[in-house]
Protein backbone atom coordinates (compact mmCIF):
# COMPACT_ATOMS: atom_id res chain seq x y z
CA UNK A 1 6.15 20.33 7.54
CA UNK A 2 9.53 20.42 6.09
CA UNK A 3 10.36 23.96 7.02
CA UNK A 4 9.36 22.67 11.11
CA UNK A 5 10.96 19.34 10.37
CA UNK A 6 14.67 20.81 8.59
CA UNK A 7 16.97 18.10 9.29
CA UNK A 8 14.86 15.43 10.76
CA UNK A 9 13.62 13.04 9.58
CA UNK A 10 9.83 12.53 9.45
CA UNK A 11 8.12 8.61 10.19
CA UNK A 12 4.09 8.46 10.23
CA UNK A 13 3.52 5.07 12.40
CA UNK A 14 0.07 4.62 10.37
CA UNK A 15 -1.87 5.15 14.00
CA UNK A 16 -1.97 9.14 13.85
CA UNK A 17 1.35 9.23 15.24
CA UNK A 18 5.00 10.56 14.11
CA UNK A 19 8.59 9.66 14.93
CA UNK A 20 11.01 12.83 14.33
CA UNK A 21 14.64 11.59 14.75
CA UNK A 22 18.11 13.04 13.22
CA UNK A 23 18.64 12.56 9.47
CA UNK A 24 18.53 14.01 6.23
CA UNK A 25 15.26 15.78 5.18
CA UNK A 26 13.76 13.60 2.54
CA UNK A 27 11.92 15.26 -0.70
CA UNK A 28 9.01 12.22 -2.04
CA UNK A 29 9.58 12.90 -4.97
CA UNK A 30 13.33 12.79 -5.78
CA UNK A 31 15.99 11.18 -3.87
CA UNK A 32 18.25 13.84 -2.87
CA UNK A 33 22.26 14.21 -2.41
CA UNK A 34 24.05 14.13 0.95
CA UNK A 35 25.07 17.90 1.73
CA UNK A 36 23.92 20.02 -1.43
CA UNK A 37 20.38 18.95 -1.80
CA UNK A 38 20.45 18.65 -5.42
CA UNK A 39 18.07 16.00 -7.25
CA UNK A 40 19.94 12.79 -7.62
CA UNK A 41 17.52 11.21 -9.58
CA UNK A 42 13.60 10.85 -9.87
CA UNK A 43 11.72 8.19 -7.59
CA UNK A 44 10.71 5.40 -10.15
CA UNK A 45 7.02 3.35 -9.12
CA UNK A 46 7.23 -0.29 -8.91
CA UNK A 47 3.64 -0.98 -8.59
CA UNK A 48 1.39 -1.81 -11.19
CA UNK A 49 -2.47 -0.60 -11.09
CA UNK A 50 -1.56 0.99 -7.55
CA UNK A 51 -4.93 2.03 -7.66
CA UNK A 52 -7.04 -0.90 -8.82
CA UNK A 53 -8.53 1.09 -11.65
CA UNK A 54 -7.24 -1.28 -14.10
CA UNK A 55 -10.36 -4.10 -13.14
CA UNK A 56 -12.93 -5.93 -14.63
CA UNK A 57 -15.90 -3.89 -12.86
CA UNK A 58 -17.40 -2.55 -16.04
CA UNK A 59 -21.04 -1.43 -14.95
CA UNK A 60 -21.15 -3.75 -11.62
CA UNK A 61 -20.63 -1.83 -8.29
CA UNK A 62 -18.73 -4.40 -7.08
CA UNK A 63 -17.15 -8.31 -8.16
CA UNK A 64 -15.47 -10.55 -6.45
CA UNK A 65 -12.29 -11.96 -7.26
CA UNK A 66 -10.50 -15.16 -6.33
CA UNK A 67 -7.15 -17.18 -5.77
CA UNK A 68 -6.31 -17.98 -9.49
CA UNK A 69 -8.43 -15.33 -11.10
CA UNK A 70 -5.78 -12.97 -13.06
CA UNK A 71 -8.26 -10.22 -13.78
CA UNK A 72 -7.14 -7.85 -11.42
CA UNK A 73 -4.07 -5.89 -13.96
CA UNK A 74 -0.63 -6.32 -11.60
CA UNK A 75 -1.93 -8.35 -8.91
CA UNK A 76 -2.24 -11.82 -7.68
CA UNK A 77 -5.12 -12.82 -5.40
CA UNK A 78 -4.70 -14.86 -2.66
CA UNK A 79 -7.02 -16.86 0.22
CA UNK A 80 -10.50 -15.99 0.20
CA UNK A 81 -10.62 -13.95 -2.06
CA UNK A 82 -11.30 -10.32 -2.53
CA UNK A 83 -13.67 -7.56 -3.75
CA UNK A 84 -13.02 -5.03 -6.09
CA UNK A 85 -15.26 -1.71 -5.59
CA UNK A 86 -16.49 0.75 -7.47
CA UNK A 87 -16.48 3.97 -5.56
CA UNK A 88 -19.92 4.54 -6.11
CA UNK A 89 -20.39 1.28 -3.77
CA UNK A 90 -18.02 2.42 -1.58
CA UNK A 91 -15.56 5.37 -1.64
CA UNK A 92 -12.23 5.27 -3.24
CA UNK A 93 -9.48 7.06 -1.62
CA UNK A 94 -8.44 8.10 -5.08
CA UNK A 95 -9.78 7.02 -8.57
CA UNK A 96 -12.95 4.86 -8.93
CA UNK A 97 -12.00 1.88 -7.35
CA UNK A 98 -10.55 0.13 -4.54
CA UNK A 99 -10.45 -3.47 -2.94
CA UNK A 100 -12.04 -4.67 0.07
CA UNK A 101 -9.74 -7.86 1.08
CA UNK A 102 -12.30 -9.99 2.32
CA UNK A 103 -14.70 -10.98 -0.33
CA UNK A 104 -16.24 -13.78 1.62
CA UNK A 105 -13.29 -14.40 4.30
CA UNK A 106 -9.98 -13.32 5.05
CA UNK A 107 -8.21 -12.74 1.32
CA UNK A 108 -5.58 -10.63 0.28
CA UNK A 109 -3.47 -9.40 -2.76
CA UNK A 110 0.99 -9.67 -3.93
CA UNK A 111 2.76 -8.25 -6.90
CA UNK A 112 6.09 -9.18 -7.57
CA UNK A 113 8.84 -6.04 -7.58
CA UNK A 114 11.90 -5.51 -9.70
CA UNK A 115 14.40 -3.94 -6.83
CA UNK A 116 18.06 -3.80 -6.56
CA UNK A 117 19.47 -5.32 -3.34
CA UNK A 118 20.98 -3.07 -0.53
CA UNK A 119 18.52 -0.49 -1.93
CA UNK A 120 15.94 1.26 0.32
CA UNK A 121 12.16 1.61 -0.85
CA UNK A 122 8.90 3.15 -0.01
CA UNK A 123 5.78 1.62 0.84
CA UNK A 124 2.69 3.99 0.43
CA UNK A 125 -0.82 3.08 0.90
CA UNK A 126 -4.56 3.90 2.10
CA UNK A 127 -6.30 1.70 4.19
CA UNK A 128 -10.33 2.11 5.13
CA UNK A 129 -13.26 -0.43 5.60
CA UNK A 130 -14.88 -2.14 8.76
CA UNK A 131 -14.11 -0.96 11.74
CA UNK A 132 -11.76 -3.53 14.15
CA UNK A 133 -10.14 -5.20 10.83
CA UNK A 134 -6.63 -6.04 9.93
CA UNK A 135 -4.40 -6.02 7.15
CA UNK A 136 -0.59 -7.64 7.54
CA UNK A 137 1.83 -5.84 4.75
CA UNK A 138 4.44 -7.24 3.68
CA UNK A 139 7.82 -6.24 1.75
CA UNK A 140 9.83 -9.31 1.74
CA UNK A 141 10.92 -10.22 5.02
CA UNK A 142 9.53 -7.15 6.47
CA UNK A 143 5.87 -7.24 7.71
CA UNK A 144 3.36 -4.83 9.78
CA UNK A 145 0.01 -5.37 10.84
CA UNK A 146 -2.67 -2.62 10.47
CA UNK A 147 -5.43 -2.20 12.52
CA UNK A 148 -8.76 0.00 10.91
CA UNK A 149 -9.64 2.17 13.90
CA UNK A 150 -12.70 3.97 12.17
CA UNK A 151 -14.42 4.86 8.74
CA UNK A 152 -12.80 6.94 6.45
CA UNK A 153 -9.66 6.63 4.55
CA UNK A 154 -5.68 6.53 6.53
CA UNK A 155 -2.15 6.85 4.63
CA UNK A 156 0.23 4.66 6.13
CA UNK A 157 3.78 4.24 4.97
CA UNK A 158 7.18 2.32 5.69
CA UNK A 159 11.12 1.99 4.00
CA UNK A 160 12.53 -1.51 3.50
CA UNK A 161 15.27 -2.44 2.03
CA UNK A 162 15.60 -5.00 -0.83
CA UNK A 163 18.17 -7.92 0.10
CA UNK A 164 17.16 -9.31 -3.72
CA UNK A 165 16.54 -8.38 -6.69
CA UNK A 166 12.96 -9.24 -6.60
CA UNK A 167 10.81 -8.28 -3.21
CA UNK A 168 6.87 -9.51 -2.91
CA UNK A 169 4.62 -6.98 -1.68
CA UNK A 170 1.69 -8.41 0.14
CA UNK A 171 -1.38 -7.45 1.48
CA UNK A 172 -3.11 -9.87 3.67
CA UNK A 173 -6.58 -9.79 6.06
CA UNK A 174 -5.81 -11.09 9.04
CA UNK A 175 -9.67 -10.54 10.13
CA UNK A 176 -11.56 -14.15 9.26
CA UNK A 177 -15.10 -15.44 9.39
CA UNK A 178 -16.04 -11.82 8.00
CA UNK A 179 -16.65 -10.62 4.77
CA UNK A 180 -16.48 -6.72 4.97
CA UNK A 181 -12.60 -6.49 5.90
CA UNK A 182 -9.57 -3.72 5.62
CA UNK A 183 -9.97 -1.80 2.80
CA UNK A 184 -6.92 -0.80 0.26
CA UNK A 185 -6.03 1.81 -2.23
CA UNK A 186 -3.32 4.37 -3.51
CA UNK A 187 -0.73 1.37 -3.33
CA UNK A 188 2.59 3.39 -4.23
CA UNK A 189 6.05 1.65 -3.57
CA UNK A 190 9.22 3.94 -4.83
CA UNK A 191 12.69 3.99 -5.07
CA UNK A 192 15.67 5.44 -6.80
C-alpha cells in the first residue's frame, strides 16, 4: 500500500473505508523525518496488557469482572462490568484472550497514559462481538463511536493529540440491557 499510497497519507475510518489526502507517508513503526525519511526514533507503546492476556482466567473460559475489581493487569473497569474471554470461548483476535464489554450490561474499560502535550498518538484496536453493538473510544477529549456490523474481528484506528501530560483511554458499550456486547482486543496506542 505504501508504494500506491507515496506521499499520501493513508486514514482507515474503521467502517471498511479509507481517506487518502496529501501528507507525509507514515512508517508504523518509526516516526520518520520531514524530507530524508530517516528513522527519527522508534514508536514507544503506552498501553499496558494491550491484549488482555495478563487476566485472572486460569482454567475458566470466561469471568466476569467488575467496577472496583483490579484484576484485569493495566486496566480499570467501569459500569457493568465486563467479561474477560478465553479464546477457546470465543476467538481472540490475537493471543488467548479478549474482553467482551458487557458482562451483564453496558461496561467498559480506561488506562491512564503517560503522553507529552502537543504530541500526536496512535490509537490501534480490534473490535468483534454481537452484531448491532457499540463501543465509544475515547482519548481524552477526543471520542468515536463504533458500530459492530458483523462477526469476525475489524482493526480500527485514530491520531489524537495529547493537550496533557496524562490522556485516559476509554472504552465504553454504549449497547445496554444486553449482555453479549462489542468485543475488544489488540489495544495498541503509540507515539514518539
Amino acid at each position: 500500500m505504501k508504494r500506491i499510497l507515496s506521499g499520501k497519507s493513508f486514514v482507515g475510518l474503521g467502517l471498511g473505508l479509507a481517506l487518502v489526502g496529501c501528507g507525509q507517508e507514515m512508517d508504523t513503526d518509526t516516526a520518520r523525518e520531514a524530507g530524508n525519511g530517516t528513522a527519527a526514533q522508534p514508536l514507544t507503546e503506552l498501553v499496558t496488557n494491550g491484549g488482555f492476556e495478563a487476566s485472572p482466567l486460569g482454567f475458566s473460559n470466561w469471568v466476569s469482572l467488575f467496577a472496583g475489581n483490579t484484576q484485569l493487569t493495566g486496566w480499570t473497569i467501569l459500569g457493568s462490568g465486563i467479561d474477560v474471554m478465553a479464546s477457546s470461548y470465543r476467538s481472540a483476535n490475537a493471543g488467548k484472550a479478549s474482553i467482551d464489554l458487557n458482562a451483564y450490561d453496558a461496561g467498559g474499560v480506561s488506562q491512564t497514559l503517560s503522553t507529552v502535550p502537543g504530541t500526536g498518538y496512535t490509537v490501534r484496536f480490534a473490535q468483534s462481538g454481537c452484531v448491532g453493538t457499540y463501543v465509544k473510544v475515547s482519548a481524552g477529549s477526543i471520542s468515536y463511536n463504533f458500530r459492530v456490523n458483523y462477526v469476525g474481528w475489524v482493526s480500527n484506528s485514530f491520531v489524537f493529540n495529547a493537550t496533557d501530560s496524562t490522556t485516559v483511554l476509554k472504552f465504553e458499550s454504549l449497547s445496554t440491557g444486553v449482555s453479549c456486547g462489542p468485543q475488544l482486543d489488540s489495544v495498541s496506542v503509540t507515539g514518539p
